[in-house]
Structure formats: C-alpha cells, structure tokens
Protein backbone atom coordinates (compact mmCIF):
# COMPACT_ATOMS: atom_id res chain seq x y z
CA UNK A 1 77.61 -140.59 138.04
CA UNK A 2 79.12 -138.55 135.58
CA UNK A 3 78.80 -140.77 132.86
CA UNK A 4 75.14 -141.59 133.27
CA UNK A 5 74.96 -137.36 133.42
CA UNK A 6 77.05 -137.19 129.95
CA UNK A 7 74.63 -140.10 128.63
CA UNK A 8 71.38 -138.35 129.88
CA UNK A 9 72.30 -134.96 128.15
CA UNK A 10 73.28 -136.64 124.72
CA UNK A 11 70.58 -138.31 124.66
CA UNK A 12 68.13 -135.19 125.74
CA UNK A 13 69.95 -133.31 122.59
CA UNK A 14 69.05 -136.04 120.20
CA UNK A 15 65.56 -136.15 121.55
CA UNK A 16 65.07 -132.13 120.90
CA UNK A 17 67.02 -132.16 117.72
CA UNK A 18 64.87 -134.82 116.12
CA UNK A 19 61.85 -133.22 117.43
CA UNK A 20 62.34 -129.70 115.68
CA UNK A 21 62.12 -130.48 112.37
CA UNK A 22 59.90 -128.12 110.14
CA UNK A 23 56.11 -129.47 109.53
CA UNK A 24 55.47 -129.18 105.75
CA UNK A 25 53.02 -126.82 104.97
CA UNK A 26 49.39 -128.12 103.11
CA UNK A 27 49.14 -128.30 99.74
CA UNK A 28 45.22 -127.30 98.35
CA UNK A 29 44.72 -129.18 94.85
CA UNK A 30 41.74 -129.90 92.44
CA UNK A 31 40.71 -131.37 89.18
CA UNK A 32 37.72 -130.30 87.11
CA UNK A 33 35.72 -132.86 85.11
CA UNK A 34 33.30 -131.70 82.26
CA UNK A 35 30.33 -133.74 81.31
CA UNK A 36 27.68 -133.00 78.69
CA UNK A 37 23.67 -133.51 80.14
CA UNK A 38 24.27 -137.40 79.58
CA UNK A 39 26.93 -137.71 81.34
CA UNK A 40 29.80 -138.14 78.81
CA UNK A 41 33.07 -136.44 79.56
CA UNK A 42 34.08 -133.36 77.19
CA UNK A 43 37.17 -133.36 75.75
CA UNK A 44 38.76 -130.18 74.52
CA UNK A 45 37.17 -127.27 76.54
CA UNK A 46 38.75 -124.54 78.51
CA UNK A 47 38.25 -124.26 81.45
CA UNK A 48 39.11 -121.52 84.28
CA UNK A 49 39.56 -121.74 87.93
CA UNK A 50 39.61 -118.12 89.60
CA UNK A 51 38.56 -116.33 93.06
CA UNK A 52 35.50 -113.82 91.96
CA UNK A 53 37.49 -110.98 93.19
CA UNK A 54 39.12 -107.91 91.12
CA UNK A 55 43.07 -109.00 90.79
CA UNK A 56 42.49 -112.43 92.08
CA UNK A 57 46.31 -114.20 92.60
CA UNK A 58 44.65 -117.59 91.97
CA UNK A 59 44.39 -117.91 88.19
CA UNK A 60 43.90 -121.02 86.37
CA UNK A 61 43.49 -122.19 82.54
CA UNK A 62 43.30 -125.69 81.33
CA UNK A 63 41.70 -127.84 78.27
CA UNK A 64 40.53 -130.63 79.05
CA UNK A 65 41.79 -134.10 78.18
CA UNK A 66 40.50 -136.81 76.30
CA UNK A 67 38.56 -138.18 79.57
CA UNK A 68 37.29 -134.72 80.08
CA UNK A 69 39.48 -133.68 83.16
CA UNK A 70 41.79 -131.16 83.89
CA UNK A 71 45.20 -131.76 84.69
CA UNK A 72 45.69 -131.56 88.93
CA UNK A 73 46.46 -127.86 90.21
CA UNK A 74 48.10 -127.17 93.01
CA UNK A 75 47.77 -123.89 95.03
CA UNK A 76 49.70 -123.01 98.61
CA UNK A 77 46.21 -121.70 100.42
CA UNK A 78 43.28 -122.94 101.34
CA UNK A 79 40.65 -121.36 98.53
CA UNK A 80 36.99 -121.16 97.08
CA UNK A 81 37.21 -121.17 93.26
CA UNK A 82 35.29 -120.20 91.01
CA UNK A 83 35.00 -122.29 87.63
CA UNK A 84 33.59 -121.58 84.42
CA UNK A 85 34.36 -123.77 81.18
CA UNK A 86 33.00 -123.74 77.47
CA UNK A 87 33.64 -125.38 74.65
CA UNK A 88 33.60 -123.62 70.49
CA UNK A 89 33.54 -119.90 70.27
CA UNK A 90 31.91 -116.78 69.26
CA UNK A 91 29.49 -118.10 70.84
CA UNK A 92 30.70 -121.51 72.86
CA UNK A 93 28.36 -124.35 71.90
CA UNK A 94 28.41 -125.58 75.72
CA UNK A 95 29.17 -123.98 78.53
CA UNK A 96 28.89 -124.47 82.34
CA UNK A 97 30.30 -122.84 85.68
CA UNK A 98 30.59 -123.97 89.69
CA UNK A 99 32.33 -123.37 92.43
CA UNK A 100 35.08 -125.64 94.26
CA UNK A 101 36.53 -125.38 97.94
CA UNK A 102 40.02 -126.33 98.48
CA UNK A 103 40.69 -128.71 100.74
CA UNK A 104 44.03 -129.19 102.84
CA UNK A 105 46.37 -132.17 101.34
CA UNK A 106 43.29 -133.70 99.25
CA UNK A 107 42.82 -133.59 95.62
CA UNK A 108 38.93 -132.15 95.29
CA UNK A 109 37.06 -133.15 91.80
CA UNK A 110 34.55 -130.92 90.74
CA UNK A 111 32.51 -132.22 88.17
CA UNK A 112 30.74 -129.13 85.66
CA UNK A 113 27.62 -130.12 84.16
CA UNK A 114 28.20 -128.38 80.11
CA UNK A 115 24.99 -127.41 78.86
CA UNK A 116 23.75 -125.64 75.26
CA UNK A 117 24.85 -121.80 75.15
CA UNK A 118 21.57 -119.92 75.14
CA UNK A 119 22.80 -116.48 74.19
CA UNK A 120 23.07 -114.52 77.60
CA UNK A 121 20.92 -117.04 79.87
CA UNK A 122 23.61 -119.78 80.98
CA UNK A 123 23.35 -119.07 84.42
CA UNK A 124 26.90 -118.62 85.44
C-alpha cells in the first residue's frame, strides 16, 4: 500500500511538472511587396511600416529587394500598420501607401500598388 502511494505521488509530480511549462508568446510578422500598375515587382524603394499615431513604438524602414519585397519583420503585439513606400526623390517617381493588420504567428503580405507621383494628389 505504501508503495503504490509513493508511485501515485511521483507520478502526480511528473504529471504537474510537465504540465507547467511557459506557453510562448505570439509573434505578429509581415512582408510588403511593391508592384508598379502592371504588376511587376519594384526593386529598390523604401518603404515604411508605422502606427498613424504621434510617438508610435512600431517603426519600420526597409528597401526593397530585387523581387520587390521587404525583408520579414517581426513585432511582439498584435498591430494595424500603416505603410507608405516611394521610389526616387525630391519628388519620388512612384509612390503608394496601405494599411496591414498583424496577425498572431502568421507572416501577412501586403502587396502596395506604386503609382506616378502627381505632386500632392497620391492619395496616401
């Protein structure tokens, strides 16, 4: 009887220790993708990845590759981001703007349509 007691409780304490490990916490990521009117991807630009707010913590710059994407960026929370890109400056030749929702433990691709700069009248 007091063995099958001694056996019970070791094997309660395995049980509860294997049970309280730590559950990781969510990791929010995205990837921005520039394409001109046609289609074709845009090496080269900058983009920027921000929350609209005064002092916003999230803060993102990037170029783009040479399959028009940005690299993967990783923040902690869950987010809505604005982006705004452009390529040449003073004034860019393209630019183009959106807006991206983090998601928890996905990778979300937004994909920025670049279009002429029209002095003032972009839209974003």
């Amino acid at each position: 009887m007091k063995n099958t007691f001694l056996t019970f409780c070791a094997a309660a304490l395995v049980l509860l220790s294997a049970g309280s490990c730590k559950k990781e916490l969510p990791v929010y990521s995205f990837r921005i993708v520039l394409v001109n009117e046609d289609g074709i991807r845009i090496q080269n630009a900058l983009v920027r990845a921000t929350a609209p707010v005064v002092n916003a913590i999230p803060d993102f710059y990037d170029t783009t590759n040479v399959y028009g994407e940005s690299k993967i960026h990783s923040y902690p929370y869950e987010a809505v981001l604005q982006v705004k890109a452009s390529k040449g400056c003073n004034p860019p030749l393209v630019e183009g703007c959106g807006f991206v929702k983090l998601i928890a433990d996905s990778v979300v691709e937004l994909k920025v349509v670049m279009l002429p700069y029209t002095g003032g009248a972009s839209g974003c």
